[in-house]
C-alpha atoms as a PDB file:
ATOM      1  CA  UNK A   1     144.800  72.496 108.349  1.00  0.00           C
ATOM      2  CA  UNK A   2     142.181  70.337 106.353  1.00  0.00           C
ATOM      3  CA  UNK A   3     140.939  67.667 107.715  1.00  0.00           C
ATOM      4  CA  UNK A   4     138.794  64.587 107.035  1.00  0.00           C
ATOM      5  CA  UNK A   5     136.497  63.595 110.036  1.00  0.00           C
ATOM      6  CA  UNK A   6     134.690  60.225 110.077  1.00  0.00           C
ATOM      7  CA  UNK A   7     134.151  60.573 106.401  1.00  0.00           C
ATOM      8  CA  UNK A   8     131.713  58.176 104.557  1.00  0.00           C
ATOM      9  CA  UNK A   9     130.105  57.233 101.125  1.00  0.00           C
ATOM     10  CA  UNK A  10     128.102  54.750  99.432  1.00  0.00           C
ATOM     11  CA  UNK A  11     126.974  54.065  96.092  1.00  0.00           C
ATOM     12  CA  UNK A  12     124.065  51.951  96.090  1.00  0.00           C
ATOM     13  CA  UNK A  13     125.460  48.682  98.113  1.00  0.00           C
ATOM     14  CA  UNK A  14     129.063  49.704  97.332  1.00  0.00           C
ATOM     15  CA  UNK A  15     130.527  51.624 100.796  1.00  0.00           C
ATOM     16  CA  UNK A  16     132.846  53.550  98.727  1.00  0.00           C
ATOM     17  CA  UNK A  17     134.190  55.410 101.756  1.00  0.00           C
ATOM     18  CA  UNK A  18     134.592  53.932 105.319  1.00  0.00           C
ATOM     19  CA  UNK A  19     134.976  56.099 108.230  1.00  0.00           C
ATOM     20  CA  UNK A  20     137.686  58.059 106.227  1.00  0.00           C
ATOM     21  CA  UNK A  21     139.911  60.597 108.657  1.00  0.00           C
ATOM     22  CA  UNK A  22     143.215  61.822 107.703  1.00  0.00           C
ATOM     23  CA  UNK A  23     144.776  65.583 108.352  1.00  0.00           C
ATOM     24  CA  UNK A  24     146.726  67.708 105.489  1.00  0.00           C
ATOM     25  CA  UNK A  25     149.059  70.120 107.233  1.00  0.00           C
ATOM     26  CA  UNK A  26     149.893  73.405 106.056  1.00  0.00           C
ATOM     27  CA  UNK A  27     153.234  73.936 104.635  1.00  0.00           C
ATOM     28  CA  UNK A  28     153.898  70.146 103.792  1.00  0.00           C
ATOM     29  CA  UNK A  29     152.966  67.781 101.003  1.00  0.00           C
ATOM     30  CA  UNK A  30     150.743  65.478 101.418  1.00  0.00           C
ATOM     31  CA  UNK A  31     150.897  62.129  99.429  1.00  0.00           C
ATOM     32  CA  UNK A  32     147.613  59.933  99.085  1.00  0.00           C
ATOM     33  CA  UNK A  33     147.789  56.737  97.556  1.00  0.00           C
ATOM     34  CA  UNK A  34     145.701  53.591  97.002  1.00  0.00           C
ATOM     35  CA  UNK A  35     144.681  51.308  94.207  1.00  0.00           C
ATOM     36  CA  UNK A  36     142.503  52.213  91.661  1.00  0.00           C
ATOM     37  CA  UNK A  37     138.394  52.208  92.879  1.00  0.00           C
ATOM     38  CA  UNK A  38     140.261  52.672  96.679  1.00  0.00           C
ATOM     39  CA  UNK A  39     138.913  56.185  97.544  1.00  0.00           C
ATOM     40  CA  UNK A  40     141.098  58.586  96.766  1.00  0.00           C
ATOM     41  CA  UNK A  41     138.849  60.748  93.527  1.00  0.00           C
ATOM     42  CA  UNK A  42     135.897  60.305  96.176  1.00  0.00           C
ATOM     43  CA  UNK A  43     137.578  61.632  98.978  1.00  0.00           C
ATOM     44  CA  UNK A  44     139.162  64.258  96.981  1.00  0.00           C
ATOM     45  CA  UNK A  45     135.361  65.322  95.625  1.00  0.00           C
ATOM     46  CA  UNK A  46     134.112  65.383  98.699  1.00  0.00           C
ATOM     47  CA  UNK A  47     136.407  68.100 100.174  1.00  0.00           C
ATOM     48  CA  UNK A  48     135.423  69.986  96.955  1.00  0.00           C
ATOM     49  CA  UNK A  49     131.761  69.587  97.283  1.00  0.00           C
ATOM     50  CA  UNK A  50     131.132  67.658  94.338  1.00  0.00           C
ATOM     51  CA  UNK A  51     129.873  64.849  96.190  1.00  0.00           C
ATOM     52  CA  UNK A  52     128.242  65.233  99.780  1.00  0.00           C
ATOM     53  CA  UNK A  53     129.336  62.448 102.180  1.00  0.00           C
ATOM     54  CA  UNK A  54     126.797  60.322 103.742  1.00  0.00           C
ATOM     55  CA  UNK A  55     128.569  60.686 107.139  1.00  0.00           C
ATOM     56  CA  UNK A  56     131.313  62.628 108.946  1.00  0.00           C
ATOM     57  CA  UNK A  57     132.411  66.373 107.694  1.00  0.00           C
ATOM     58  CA  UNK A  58     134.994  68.257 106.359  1.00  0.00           C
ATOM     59  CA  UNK A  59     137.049  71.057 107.997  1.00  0.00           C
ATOM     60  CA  UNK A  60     139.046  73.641 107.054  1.00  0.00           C
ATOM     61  CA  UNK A  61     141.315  75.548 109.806  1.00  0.00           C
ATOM     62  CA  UNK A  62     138.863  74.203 112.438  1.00  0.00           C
ATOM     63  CA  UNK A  63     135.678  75.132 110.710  1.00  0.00           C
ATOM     64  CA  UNK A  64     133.415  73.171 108.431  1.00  0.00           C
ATOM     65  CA  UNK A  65     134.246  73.751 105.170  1.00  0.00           C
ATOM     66  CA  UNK A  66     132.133  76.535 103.210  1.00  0.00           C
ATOM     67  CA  UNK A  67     131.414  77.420  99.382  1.00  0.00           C
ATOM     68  CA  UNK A  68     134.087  80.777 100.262  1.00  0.00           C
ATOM     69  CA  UNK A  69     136.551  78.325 101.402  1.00  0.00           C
ATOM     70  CA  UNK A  70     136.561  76.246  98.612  1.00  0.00           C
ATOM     71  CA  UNK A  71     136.868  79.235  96.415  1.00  0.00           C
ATOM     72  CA  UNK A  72     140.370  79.290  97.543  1.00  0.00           C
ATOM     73  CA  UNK A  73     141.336  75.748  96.444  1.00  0.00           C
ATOM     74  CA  UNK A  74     143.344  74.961  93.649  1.00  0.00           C
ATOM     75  CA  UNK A  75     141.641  71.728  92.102  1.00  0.00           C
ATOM     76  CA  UNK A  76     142.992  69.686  89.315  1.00  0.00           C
ATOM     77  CA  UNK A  77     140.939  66.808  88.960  1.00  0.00           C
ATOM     78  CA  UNK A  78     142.293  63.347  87.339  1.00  0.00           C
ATOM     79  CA  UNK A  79     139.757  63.869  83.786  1.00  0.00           C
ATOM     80  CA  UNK A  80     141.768  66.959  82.139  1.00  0.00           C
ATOM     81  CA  UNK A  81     138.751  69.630  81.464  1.00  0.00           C
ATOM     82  CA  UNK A  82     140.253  72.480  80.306  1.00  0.00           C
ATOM     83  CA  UNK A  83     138.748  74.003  76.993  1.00  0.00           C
ATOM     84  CA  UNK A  84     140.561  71.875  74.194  1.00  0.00           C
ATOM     85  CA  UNK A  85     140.070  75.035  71.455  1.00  0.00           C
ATOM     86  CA  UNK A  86     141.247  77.985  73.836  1.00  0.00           C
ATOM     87  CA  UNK A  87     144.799  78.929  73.728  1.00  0.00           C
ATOM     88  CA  UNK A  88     146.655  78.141  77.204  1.00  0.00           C
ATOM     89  CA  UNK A  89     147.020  81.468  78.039  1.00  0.00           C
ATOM     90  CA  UNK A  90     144.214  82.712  77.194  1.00  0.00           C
ATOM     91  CA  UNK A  91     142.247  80.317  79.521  1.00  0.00           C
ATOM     92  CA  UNK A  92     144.653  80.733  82.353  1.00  0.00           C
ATOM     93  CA  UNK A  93     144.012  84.502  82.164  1.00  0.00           C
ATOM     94  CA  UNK A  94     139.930  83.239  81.875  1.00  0.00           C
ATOM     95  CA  UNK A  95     139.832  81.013  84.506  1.00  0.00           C
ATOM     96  CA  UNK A  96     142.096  83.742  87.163  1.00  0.00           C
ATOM     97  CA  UNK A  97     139.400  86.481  85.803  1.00  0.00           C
ATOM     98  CA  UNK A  98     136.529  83.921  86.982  1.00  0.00           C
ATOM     99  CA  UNK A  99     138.226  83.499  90.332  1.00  0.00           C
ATOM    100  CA  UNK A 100     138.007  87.739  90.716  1.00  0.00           C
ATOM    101  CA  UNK A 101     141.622  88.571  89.374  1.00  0.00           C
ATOM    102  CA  UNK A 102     142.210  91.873  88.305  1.00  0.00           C
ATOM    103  CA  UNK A 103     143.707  92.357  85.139  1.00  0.00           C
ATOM    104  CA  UNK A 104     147.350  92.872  86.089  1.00  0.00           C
ATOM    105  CA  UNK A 105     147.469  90.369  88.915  1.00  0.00           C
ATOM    106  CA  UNK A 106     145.829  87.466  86.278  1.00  0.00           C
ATOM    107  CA  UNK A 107     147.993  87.980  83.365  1.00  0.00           C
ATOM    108  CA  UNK A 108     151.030  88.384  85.951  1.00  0.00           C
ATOM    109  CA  UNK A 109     150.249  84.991  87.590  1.00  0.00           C
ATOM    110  CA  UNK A 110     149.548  83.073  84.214  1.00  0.00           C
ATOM    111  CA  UNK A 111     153.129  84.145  82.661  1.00  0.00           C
ATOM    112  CA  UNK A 112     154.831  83.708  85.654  1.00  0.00           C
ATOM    113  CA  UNK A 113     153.599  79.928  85.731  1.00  0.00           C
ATOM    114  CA  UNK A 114     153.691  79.741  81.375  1.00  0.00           C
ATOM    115  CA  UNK A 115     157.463  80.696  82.340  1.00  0.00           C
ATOM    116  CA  UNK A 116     157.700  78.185  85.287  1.00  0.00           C
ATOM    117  CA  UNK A 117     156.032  74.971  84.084  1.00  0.00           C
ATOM    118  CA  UNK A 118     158.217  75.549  80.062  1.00  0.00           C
ATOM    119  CA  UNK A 119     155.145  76.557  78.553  1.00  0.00           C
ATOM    120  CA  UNK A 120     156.118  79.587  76.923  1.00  0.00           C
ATOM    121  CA  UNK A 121     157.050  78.021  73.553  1.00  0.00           C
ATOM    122  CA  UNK A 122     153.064  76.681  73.346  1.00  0.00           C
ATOM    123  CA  UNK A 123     151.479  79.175  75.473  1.00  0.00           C
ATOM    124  CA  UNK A 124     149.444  80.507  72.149  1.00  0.00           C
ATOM    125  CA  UNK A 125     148.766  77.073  70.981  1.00  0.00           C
ATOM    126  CA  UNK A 126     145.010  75.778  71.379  1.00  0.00           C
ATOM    127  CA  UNK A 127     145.453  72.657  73.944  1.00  0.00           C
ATOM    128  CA  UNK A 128     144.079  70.253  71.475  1.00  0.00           C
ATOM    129  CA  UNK A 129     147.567  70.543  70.016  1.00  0.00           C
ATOM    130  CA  UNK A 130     149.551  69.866  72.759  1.00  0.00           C
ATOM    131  CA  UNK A 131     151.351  66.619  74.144  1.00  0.00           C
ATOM    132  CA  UNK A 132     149.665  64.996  76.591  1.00  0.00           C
ATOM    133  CA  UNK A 133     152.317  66.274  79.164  1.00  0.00           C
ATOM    134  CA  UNK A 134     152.187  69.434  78.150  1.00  0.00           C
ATOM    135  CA  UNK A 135     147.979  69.591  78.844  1.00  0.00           C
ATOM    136  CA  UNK A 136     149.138  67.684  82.259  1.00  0.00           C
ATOM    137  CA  UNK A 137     151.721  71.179  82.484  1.00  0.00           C
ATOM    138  CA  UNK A 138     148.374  73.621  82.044  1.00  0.00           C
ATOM    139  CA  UNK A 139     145.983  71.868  83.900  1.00  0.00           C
ATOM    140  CA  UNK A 140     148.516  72.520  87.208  1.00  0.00           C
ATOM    141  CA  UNK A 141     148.521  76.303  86.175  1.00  0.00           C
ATOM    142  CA  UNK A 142     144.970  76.033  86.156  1.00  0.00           C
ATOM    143  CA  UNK A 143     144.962  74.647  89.832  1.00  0.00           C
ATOM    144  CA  UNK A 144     147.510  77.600  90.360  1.00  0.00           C
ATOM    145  CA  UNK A 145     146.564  80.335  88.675  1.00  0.00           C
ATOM    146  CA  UNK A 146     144.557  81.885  91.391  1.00  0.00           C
ATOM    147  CA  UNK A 147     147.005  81.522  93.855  1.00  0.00           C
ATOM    148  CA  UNK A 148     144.818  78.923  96.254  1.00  0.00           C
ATOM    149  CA  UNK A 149     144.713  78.539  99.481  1.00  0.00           C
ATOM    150  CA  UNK A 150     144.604  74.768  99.621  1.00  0.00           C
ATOM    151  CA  UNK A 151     145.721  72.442  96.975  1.00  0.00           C
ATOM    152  CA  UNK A 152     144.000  69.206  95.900  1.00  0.00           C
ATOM    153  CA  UNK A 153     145.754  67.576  93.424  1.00  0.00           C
ATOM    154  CA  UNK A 154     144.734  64.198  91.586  1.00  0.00           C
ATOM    155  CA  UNK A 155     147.058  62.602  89.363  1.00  0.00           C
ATOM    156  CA  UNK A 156     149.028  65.435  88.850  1.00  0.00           C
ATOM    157  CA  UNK A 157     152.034  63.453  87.232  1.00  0.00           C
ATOM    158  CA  UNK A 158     150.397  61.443  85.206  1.00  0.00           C
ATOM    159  CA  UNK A 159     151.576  61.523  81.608  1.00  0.00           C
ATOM    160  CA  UNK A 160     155.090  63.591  82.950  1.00  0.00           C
ATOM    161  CA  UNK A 161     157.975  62.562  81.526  1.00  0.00           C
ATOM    162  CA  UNK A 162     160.965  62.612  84.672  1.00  0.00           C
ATOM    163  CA  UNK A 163     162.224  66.239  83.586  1.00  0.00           C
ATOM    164  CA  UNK A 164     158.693  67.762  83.842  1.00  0.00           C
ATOM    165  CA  UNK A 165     158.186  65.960  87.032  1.00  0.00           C
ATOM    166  CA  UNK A 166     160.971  67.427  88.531  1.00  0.00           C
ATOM    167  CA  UNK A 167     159.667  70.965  87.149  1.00  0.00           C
ATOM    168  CA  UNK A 168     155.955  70.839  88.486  1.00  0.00           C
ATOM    169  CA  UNK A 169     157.805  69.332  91.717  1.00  0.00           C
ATOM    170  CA  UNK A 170     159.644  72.320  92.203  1.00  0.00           C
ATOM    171  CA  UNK A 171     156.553  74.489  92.119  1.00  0.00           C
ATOM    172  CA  UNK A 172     154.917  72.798  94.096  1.00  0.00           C
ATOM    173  CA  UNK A 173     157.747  72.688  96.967  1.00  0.00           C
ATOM    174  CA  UNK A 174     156.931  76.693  96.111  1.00  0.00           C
ATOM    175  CA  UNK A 175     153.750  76.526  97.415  1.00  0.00           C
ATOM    176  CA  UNK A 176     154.169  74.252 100.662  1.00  0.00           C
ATOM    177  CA  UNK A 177     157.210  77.298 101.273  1.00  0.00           C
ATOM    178  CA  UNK A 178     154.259  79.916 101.314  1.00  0.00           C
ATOM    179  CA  UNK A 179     152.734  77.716 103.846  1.00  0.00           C
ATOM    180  CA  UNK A 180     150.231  75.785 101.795  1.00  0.00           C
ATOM    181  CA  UNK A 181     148.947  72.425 101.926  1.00  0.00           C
ATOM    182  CA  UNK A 182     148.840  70.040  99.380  1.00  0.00           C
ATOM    183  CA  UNK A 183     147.368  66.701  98.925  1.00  0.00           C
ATOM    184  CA  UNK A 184     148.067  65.168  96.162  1.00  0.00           C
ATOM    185  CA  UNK A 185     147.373  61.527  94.832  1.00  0.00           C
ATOM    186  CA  UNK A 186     149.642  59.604  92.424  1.00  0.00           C
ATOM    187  CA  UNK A 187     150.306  55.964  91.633  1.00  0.00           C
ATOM    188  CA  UNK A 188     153.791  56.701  90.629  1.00  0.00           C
ATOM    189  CA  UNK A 189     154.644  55.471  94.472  1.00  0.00           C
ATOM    190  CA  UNK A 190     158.428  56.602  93.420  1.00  0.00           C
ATOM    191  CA  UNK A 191     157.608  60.205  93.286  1.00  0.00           C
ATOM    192  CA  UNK A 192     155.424  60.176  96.135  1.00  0.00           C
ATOM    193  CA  UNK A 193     158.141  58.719  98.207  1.00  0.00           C
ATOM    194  CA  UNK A 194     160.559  61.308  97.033  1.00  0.00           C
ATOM    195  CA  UNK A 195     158.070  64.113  96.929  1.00  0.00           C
ATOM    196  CA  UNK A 196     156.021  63.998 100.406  1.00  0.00           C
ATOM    197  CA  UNK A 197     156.315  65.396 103.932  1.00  0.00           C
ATOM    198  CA  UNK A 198     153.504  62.973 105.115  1.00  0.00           C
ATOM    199  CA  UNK A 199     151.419  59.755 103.644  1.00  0.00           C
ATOM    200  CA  UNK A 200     147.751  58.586 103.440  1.00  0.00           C
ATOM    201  CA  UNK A 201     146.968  54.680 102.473  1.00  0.00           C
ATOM    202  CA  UNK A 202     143.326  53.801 101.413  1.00  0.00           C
ATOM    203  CA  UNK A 203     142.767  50.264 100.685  1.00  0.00           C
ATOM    204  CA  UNK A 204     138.857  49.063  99.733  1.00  0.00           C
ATOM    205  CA  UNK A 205     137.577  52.869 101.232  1.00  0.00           C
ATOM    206  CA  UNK A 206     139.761  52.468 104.515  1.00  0.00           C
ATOM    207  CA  UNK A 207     142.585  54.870 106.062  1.00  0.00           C
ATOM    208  CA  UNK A 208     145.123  51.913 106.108  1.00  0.00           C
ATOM    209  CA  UNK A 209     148.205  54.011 107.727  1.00  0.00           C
ATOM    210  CA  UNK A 210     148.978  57.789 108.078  1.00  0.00           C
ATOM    211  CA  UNK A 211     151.350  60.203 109.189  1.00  0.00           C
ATOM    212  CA  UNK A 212     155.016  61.369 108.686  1.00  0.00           C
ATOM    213  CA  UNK A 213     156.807  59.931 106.197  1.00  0.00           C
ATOM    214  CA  UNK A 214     159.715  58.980 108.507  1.00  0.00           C
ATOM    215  CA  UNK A 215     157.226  57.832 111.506  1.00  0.00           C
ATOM    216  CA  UNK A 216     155.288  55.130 108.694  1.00  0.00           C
ATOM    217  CA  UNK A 217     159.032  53.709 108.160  1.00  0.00           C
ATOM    218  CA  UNK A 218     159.492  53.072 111.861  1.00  0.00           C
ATOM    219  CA  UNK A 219     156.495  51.990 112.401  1.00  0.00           C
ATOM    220  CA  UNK A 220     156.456  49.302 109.652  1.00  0.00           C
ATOM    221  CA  UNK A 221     160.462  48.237 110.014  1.00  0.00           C
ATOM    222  CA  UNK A 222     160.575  44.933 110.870  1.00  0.00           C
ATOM    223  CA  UNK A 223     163.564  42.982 111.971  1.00  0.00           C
ATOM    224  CA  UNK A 224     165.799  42.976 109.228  1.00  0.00           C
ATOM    225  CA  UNK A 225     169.220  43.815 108.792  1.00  0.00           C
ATOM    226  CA  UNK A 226     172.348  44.368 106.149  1.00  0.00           C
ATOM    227  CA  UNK A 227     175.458  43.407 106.870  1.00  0.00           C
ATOM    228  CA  UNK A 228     178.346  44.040 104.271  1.00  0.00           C
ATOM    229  CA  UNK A 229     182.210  43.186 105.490  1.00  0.00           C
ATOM    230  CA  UNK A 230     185.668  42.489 103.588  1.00  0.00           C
ATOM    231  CA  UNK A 231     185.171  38.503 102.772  1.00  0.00           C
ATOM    232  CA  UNK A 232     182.614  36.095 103.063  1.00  0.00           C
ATOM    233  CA  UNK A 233     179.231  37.112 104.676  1.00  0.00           C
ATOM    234  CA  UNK A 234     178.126  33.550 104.493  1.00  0.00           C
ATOM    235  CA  UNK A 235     179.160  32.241 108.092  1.00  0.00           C
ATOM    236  CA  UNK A 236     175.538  33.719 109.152  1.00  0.00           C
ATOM    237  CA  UNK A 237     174.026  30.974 107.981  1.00  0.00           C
ATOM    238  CA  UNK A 238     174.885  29.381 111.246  1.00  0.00           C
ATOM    239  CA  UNK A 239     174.658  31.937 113.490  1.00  0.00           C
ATOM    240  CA  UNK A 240     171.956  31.355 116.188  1.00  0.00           C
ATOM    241  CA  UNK A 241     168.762  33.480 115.663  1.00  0.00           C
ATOM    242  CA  UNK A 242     169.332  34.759 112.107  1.00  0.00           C
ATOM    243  CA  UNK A 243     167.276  33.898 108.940  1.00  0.00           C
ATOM    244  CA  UNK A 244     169.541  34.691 105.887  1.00  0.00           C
ATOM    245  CA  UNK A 245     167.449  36.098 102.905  1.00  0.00           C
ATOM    246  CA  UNK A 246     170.023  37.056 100.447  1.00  0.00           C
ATOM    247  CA  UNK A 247     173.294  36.784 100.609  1.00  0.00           C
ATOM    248  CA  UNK A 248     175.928  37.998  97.717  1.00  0.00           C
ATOM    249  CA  UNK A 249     179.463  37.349  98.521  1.00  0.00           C
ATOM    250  CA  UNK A 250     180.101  40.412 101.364  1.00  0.00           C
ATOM    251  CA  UNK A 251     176.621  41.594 100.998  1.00  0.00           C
ATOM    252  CA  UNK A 252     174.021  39.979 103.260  1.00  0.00           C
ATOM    253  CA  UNK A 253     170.522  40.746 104.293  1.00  0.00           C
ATOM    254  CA  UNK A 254     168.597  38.718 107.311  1.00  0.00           C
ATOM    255  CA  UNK A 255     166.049  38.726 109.882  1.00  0.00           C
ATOM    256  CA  UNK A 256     166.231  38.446 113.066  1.00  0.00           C
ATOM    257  CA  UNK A 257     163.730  36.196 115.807  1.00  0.00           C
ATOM    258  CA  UNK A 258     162.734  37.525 118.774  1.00  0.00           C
ATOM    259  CA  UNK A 259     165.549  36.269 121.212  1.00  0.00           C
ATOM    260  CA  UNK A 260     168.422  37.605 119.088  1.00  0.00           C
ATOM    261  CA  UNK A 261     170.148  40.488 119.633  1.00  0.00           C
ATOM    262  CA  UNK A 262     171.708  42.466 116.659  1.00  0.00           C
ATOM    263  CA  UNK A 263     174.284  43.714 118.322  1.00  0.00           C
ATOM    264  CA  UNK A 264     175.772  40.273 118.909  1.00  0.00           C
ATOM    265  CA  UNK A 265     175.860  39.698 115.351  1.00  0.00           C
ATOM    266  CA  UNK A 266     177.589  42.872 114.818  1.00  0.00           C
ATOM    267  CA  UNK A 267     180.455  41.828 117.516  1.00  0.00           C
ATOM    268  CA  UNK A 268     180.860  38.586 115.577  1.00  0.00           C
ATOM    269  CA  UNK A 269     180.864  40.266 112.322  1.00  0.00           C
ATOM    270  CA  UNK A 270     183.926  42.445 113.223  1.00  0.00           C
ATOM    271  CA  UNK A 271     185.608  39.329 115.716  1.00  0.00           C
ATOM    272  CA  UNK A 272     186.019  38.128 111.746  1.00  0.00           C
ATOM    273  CA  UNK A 273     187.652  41.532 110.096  1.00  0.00           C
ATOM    274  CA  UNK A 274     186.192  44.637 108.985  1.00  0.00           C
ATOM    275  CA  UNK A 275     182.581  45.579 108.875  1.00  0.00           C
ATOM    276  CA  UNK A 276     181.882  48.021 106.141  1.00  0.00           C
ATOM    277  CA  UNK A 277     178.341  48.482 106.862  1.00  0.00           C
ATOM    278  CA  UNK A 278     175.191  47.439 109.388  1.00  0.00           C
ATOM    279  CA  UNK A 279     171.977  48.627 109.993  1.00  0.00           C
ATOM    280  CA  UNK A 280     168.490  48.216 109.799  1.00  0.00           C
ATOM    281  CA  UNK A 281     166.622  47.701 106.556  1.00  0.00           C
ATOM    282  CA  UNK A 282     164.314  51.109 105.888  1.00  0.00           C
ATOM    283  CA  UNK A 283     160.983  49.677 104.034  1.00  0.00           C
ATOM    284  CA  UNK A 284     160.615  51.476 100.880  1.00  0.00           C
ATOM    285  CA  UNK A 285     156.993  53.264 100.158  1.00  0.00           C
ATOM    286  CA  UNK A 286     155.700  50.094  98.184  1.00  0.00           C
ATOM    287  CA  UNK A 287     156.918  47.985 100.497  1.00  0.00           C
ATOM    288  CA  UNK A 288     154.353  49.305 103.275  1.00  0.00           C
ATOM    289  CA  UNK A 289     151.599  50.089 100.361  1.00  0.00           C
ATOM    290  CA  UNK A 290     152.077  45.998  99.781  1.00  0.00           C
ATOM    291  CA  UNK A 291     152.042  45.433 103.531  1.00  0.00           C
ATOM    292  CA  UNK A 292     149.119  47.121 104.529  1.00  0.00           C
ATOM    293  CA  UNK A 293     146.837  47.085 101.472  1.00  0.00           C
ATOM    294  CA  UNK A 294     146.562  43.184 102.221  1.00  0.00           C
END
């Protein structure tokens, strides 16, 4: 597991980083999200040792992180900085060579991801020539091509059209099947909703929320409710307790105060006919980003 313990950085009089601690677990994916200047790049340099943080520490598998252990990460960092001139397989086979590849093993990993990420088609082609995409596409089989440990991942969809999202998600779901971790950071708060196991919110260069996907929906449910039955859903208006906000025909969503009881709403929803639906309202991902960036 890597983890971020008490973690903090300033610039000057900025405090970039504020007592920053979240976990990334093996196996599972990892989503980190914030608005732009939040944390995340910072953070994310710090586990690589770009930058050294001015408190706190950084551990891998129990251990403070080392130079060998970061070796083993796969790094993609948001500013693409792959050799515009070289063709993409040629640096893949570079940059696994650099990590201490062997010759077989290098040029077997970089065809096997050419082939995976639908490079093979521009895998001779210098990257200046590529689509911006298709750079995004080989600077992910440059985080991969030494088969890491760890994964660190900013922006990796950035510039992705939905098809190649889908494709670099797919590899990715690869790795976190071998057992690997993978943090990644995106502001496309779709895919991260779609794509993580767990969740990290920075807001201003503070851990906002964290955990399990499904736990950070419980947690930030509040009372709200949709009801949909066969006629007119608009008798709630006058039902003690309930605060309508929307109602469409059959289709109603309200809230709830603190002396009503859901369950009696059901019972008089269905002393009136059929009930074709009822349940909580789930808060999507940007509806907890909203709520707890404030």
């Amino acid at each position: 597991m890597l983890r971020l313990n008490a973690v903090s950085r300033r610039f000057g009089d900025r405090q970039v980083l504020d007592d920053v601690s979240f976990d990334v677990t093996a196996g599972r994916m990892t989503g980190f999200v914030g608005a732009n200047g939040a944390g995340k790049t910072t953070s994310m340099r710090i586990i690589m040792g770009v930058l050294a943080p001015d408190a706190g520490e950084v551990t891998w598998a129990g251990a403070r992180m080392t130079r060998e252990v970061r070796r083993k990460i796969g790094y993609m960092p948001e500013e693409r900085g792959l050799y515009p001139k070289m063709s993409v397989r040629d640096q893949l086979i570079y940059l696994g060579r650099l990590h201490g590849l062997g010759h077989d093993a290098v040029r077997r990993n970089a065809e096997e991801l050419i082939e995976w990420l639908s490079l093979g088609e521009r895998a001779g082609d210098p990257l200046e020539k590529l689509s911006l995409g298709n750079q995004q596409r080989a600077q992910i089989a440059a985080a991969l091509i030494h088969e890491p440990d760890i994964l660190v991942l900013d922006e990796p969809f950035s510039g992705l059209d939905p098809i190649a999202v889908d494709t670099v998600v797919e590899v990715l779901r690869d790795r976190t099947k071998r057992g690997v971790p993978v943090l990644f950071s995106s502001h496309q708060l779709d895919v991260v909703e779609r794509l993580c196991d767990d969740l990290v919110i920075i807001a201003a260069g503070r851990i906002r929320a964290a955990g399990a996907r499904g736990q950070l929906r419980a947690e930030h449910t509040l009372p709200r409710y949709t009801l949909t039955v066969d006629g007119d859903a608009g008798w709630l208006r006058d039902h003690p307790g309930v605060r309508l906000l929307d109602l469409d025909g059959a289709h109603a969503v309200f809230e709830l105060t603190p002396s009503a009881d859901e369950q009696q709403v059901l019972q008089a929803a269905l002393s009136r006919g059929p009930v074709r639906a009822f349940g909580p309202v789930t808060p999507s991902l940007a509806e907890i980003f909203r709520e707890v960036s404030q």
